[in-house]
Protein backbone atom coordinates (compact mmCIF):
# COMPACT_ATOMS: atom_id res chain seq x y z
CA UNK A 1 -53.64 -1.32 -73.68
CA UNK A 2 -56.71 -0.42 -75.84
CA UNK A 3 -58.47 1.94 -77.07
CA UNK A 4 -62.47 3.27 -77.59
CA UNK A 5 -63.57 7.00 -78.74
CA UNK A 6 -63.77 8.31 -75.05
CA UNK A 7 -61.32 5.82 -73.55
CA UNK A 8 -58.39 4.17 -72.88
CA UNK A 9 -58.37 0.90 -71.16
CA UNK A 10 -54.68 -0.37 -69.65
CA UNK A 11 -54.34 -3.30 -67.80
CA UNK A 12 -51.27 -4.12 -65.11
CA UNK A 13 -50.23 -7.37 -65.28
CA UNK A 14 -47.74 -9.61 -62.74
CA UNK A 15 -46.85 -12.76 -63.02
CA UNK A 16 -48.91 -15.16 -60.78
CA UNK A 17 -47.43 -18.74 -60.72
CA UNK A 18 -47.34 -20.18 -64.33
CA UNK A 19 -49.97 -17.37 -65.64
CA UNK A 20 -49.92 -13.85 -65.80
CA UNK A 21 -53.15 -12.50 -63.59
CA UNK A 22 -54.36 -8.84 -64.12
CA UNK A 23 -54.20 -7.15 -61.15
CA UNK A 24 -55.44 -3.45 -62.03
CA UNK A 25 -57.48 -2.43 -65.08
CA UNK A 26 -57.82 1.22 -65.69
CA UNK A 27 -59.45 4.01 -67.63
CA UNK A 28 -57.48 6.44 -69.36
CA UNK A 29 -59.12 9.61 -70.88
CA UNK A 30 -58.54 9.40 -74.19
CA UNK A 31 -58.54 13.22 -75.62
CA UNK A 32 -60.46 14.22 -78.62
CA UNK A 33 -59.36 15.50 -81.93
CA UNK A 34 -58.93 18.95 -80.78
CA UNK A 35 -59.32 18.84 -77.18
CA UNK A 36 -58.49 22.05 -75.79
CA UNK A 37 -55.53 21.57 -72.89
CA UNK A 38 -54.91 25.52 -72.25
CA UNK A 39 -57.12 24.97 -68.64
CA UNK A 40 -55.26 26.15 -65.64
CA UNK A 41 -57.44 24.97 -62.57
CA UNK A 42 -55.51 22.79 -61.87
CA UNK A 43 -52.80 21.48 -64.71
CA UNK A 44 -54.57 17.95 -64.42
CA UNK A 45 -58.51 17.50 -66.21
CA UNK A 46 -60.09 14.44 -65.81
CA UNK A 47 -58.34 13.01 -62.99
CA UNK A 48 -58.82 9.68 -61.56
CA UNK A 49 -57.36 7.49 -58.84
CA UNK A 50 -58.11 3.94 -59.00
CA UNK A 51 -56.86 1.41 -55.89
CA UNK A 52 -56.63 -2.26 -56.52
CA UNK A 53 -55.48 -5.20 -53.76
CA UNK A 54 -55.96 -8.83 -52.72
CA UNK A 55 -57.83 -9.07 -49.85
CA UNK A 56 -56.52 -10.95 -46.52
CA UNK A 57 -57.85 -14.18 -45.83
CA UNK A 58 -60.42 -12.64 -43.01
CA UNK A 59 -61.56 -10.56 -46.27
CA UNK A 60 -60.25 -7.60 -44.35
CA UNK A 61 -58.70 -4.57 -46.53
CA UNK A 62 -54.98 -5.41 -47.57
CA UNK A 63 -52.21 -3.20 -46.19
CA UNK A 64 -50.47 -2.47 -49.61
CA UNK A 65 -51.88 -2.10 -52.94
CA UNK A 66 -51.47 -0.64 -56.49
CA UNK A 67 -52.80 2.86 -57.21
CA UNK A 68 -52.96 4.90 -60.35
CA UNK A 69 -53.12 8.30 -61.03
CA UNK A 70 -54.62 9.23 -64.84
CA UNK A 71 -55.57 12.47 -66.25
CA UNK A 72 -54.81 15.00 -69.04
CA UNK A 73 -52.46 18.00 -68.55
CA UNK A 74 -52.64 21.27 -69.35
CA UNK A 75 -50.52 23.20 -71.68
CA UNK A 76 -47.24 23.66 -70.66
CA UNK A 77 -47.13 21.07 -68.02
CA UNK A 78 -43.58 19.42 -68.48
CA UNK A 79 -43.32 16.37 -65.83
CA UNK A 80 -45.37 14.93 -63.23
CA UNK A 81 -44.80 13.21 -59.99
CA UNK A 82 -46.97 11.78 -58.03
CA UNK A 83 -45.63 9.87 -54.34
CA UNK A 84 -47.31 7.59 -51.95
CA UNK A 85 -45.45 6.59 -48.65
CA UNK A 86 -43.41 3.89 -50.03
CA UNK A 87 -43.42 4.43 -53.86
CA UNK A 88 -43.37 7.27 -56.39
CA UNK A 89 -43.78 7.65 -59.86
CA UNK A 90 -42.22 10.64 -62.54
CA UNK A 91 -42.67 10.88 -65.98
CA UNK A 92 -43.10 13.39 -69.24
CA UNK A 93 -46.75 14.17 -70.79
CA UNK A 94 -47.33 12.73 -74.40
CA UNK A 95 -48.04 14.85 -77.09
CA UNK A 96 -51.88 14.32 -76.68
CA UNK A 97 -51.37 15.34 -72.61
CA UNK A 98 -52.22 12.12 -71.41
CA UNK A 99 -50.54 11.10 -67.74
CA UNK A 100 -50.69 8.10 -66.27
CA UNK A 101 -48.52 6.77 -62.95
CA UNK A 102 -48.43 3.45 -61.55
CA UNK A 103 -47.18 2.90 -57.96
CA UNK A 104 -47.87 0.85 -54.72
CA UNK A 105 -49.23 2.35 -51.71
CA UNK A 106 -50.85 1.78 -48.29
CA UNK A 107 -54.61 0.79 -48.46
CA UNK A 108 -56.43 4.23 -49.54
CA UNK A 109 -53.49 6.14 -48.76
CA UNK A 110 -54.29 9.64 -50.21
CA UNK A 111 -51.23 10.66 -53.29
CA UNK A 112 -49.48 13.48 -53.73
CA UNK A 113 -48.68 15.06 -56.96
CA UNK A 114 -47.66 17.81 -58.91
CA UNK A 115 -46.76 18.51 -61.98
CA UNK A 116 -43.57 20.80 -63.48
CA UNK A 117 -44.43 23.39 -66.01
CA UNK A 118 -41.91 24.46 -68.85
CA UNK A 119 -40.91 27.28 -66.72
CA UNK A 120 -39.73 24.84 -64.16
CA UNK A 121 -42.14 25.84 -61.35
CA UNK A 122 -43.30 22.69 -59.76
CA UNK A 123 -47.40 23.13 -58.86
CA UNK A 124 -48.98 21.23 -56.81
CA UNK A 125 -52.22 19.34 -57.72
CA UNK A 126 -55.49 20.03 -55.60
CA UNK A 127 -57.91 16.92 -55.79
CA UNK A 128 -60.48 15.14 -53.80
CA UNK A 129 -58.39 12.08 -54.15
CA UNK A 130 -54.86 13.90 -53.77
CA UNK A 131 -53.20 15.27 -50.47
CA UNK A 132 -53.25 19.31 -50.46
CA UNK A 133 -50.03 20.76 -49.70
């Protein structure tokens, strides 16, 4: 992982024969000094989805790939989870409300997510690239 002003870069790497091969480089906001988290929209700002795969030898769309699911949390927001149909992903927030989940998934199989806030309410998260609930 690395770092610019704006940006976070993280890379997922397997291991492909004798080398390592990156499979999915990613963006991660990176907040500012003082970046205000008390939105409610939502509980997730900045939210990206990113889908990554190797491609069958007809070049046709893979059935399975990695997605990731980035964004910075609101105040109060706890835990996230975010599920595909064969994988999910849970974590905490960091002190700077950075999330970040890493899970396979059917080609451009839409996510679900939601976060948990301190009060233990689990919300779900409405995004163009998320399913609604």
């Amino acid at each position: 992982m690395f770092a610019a002003d704006t940006t976070r870069w993280a890379v997922l790497v397997q291991q492909s024969g004798d080398s390592p091969e990156a499979s999915l480089i990613l963006g991660v906001p990176n907040p500012r000094v003082g970046f205000s988290r008390s939105f409610r929209a939502s509980y997730l700002d900045r939210l990206t989805v990113h889908q990554v795969g190797d491609p069958s030898v007809g070049k046709e769309p893979p059935e399975f790939g990695w997605m990731s699911l980035s964004g910075i949390a609101a105040e109060g927001v706890k835990r996230f989870e975010v599920r595909s149909s064969i994988d999910t992903d849970t974590g905490g927030v960091g002190d700077d409300g950075v999330v970040l989940a890493v899970l396979r998934a059917r080609w451009r199989e839409k996510l679900n997510a939601a976060v948990t806030l301190a009060s233990g309410e689990a919300v779900a998260i409405h995004h163009p690239s998320v399913h609604r609930h």
